[in-house]
Each structure stands twice: as C-alpha cells, then as structure tokens.
PDB file of N, CA and C in Angstrom:
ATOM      1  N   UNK A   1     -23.191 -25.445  -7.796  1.00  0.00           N
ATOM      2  CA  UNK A   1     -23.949 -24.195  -7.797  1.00  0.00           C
ATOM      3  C   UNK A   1     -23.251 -23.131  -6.943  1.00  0.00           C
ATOM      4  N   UNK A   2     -22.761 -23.822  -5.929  1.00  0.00           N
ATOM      5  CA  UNK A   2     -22.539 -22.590  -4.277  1.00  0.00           C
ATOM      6  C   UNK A   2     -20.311 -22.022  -5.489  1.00  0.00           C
ATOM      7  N   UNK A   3     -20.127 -23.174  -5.977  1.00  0.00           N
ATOM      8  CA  UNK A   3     -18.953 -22.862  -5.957  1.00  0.00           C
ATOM      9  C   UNK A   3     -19.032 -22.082  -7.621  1.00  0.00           C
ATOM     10  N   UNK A   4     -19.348 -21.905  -8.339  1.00  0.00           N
ATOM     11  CA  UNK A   4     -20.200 -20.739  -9.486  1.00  0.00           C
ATOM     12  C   UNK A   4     -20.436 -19.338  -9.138  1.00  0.00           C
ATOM     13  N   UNK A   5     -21.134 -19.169  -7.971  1.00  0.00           N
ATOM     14  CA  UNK A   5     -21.671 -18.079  -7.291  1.00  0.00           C
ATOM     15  C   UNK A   5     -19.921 -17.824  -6.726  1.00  0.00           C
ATOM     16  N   UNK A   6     -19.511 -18.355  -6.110  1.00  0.00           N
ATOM     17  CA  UNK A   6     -18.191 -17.764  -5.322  1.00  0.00           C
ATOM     18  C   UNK A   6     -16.977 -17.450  -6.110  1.00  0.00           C
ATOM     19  N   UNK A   7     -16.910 -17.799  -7.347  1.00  0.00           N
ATOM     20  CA  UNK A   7     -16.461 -17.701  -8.252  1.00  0.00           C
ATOM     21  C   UNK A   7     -16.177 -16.817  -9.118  1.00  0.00           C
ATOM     22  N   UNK A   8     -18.046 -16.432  -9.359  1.00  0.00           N
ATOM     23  CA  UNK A   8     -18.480 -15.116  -9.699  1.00  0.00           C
ATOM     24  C   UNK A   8     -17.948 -13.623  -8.979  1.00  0.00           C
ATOM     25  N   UNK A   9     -18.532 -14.023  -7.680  1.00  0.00           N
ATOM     26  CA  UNK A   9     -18.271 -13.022  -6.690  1.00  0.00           C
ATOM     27  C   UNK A   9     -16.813 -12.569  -6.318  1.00  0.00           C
ATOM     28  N   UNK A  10     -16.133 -13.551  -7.044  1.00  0.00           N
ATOM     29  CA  UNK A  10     -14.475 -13.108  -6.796  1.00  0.00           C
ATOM     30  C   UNK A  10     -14.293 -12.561  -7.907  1.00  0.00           C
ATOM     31  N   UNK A  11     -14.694 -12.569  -9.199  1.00  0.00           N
ATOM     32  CA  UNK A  11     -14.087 -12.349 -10.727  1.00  0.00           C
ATOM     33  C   UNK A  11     -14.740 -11.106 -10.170  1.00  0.00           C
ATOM     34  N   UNK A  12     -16.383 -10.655  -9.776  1.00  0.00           N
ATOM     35  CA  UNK A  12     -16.755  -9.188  -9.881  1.00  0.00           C
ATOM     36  C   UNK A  12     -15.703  -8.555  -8.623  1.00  0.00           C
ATOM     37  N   UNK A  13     -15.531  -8.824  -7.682  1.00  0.00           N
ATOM     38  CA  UNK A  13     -14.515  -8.262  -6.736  1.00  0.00           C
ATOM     39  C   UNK A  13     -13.248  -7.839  -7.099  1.00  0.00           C
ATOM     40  N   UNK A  14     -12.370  -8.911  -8.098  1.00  0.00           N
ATOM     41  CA  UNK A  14     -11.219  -8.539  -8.121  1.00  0.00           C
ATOM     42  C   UNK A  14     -11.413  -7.033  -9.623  1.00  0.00           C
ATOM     43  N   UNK A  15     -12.318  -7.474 -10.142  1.00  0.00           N
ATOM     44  CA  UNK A  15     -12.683  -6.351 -11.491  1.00  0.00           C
ATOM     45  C   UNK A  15     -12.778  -4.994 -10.526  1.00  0.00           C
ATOM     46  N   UNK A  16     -13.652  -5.011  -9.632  1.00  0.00           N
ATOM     47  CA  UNK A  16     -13.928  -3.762  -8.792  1.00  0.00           C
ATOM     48  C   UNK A  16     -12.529  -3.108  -7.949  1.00  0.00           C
ATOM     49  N   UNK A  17     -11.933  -4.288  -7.400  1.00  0.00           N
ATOM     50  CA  UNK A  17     -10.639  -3.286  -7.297  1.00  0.00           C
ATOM     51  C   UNK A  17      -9.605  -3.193  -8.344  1.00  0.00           C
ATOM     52  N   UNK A  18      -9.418  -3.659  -9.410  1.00  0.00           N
ATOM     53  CA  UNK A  18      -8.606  -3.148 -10.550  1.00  0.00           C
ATOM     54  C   UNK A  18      -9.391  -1.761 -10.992  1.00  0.00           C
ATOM     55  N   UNK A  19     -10.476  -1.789 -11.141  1.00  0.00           N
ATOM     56  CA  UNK A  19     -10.920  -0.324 -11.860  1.00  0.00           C
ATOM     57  C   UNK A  19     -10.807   0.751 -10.678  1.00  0.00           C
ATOM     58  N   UNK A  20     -10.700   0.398  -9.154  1.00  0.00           N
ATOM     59  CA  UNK A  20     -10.388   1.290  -8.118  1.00  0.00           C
ATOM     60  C   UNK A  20      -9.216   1.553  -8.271  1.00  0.00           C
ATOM     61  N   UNK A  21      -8.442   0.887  -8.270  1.00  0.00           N
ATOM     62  CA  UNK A  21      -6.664   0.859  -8.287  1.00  0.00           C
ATOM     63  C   UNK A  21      -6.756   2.348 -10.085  1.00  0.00           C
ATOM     64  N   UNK A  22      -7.358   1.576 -10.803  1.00  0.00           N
ATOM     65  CA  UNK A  22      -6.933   2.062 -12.022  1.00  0.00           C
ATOM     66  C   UNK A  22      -7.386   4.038 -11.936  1.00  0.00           C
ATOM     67  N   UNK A  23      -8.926   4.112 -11.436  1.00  0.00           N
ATOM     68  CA  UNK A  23      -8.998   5.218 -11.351  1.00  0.00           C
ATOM     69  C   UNK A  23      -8.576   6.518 -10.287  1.00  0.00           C
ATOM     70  N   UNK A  24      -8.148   5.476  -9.104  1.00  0.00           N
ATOM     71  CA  UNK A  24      -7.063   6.385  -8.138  1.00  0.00           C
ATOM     72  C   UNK A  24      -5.999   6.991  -8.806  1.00  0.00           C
ATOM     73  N   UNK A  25      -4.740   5.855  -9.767  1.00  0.00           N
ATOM     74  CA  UNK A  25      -3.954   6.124 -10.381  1.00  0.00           C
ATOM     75  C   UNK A  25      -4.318   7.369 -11.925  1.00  0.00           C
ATOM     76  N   UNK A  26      -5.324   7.175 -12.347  1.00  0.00           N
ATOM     77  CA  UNK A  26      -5.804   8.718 -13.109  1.00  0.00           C
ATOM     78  C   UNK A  26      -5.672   9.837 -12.388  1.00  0.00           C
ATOM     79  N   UNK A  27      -6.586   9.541 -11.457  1.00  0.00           N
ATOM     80  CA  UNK A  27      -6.695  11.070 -10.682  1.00  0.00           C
ATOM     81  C   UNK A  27      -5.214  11.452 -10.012  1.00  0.00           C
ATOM     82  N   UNK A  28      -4.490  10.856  -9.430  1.00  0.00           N
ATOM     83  CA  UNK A  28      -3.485  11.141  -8.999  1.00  0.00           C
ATOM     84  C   UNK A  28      -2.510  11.588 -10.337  1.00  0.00           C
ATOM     85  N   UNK A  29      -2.859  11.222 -11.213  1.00  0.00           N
ATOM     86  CA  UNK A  29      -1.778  11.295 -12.718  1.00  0.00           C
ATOM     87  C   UNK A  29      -2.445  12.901 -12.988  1.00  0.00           C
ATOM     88  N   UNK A  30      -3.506  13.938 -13.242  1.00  0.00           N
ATOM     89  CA  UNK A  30      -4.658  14.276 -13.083  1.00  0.00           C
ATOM     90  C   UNK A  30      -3.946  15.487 -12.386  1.00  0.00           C
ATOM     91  N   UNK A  31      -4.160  15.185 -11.012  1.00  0.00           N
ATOM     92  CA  UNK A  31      -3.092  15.916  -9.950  1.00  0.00           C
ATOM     93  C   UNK A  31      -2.004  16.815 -10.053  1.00  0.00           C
ATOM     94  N   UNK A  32      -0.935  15.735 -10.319  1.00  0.00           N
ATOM     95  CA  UNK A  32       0.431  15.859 -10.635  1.00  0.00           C
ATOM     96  C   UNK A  32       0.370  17.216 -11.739  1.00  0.00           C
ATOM     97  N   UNK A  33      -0.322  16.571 -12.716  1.00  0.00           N
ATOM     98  CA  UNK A  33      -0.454  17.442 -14.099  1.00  0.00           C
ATOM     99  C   UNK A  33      -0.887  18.905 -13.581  1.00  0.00           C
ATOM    100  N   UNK A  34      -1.750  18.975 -13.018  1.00  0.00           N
ATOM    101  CA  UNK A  34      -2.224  20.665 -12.789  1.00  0.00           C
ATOM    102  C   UNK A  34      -1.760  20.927 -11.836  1.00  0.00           C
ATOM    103  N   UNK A  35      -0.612  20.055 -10.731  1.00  0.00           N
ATOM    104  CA  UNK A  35       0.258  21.275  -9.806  1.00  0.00           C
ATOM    105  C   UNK A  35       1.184  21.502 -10.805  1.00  0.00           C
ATOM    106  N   UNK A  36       1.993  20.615 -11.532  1.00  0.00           N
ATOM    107  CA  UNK A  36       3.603  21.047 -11.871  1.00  0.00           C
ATOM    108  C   UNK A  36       3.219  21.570 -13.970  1.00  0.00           C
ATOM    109  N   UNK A  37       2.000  21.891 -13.961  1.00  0.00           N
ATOM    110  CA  UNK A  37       1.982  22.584 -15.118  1.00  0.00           C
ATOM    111  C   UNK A  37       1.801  24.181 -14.716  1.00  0.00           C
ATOM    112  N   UNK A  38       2.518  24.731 -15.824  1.00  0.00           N
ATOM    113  CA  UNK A  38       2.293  26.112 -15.618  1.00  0.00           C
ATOM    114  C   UNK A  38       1.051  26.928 -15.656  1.00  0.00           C
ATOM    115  N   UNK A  39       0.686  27.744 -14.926  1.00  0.00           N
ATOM    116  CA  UNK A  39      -0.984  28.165 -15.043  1.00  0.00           C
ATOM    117  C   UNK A  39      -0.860  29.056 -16.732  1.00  0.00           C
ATOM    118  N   UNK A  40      -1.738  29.392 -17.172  1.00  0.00           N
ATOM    119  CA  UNK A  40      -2.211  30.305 -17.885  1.00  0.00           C
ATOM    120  C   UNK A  40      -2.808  31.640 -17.716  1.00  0.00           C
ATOM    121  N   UNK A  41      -2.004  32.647 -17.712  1.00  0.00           N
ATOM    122  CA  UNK A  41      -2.174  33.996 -16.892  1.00  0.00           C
ATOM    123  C   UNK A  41      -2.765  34.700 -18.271  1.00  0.00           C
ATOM    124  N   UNK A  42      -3.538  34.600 -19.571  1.00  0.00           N
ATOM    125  CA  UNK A  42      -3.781  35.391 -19.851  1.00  0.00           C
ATOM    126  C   UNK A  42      -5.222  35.969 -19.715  1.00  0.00           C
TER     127      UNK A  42
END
C-alpha cells in the first residue's frame, strides 16, 4: 500500500517538474522572440 502511494507521489512529482522545466523553456523561447524581432511601427 505505503510503497503505491510513494510511487504515485514520485510519477506526480517528476510530471510536475517536466511541465515546469517545459513551460520555463516556452516563455523564455517567448522572450527571445519579442526582443530580437523587429517591432511594427505602423
């Protein structure tokens, strides 16, 4: 039972930092894009 639960709690943990990792790396991609794109002056 105890080793199910700890099990669990690692599969939801490691999911929670892959989708952290994943959506840092957007926003930083995100970033990049609207400093080194050119603005639109019209």
């Amino acid at each position: 039972m105890w080793k199910k639960l700890i099990i669990i709690a690692g599969v939801i943990g490691a999911a929670a930092l892959i989708a952290k990792k994943v959506k840092e790396s957007n926003d930083e991609r995100a970033l990049w894009h609207e400093a080194t794109t050119a603005p639109d002056l019209r």
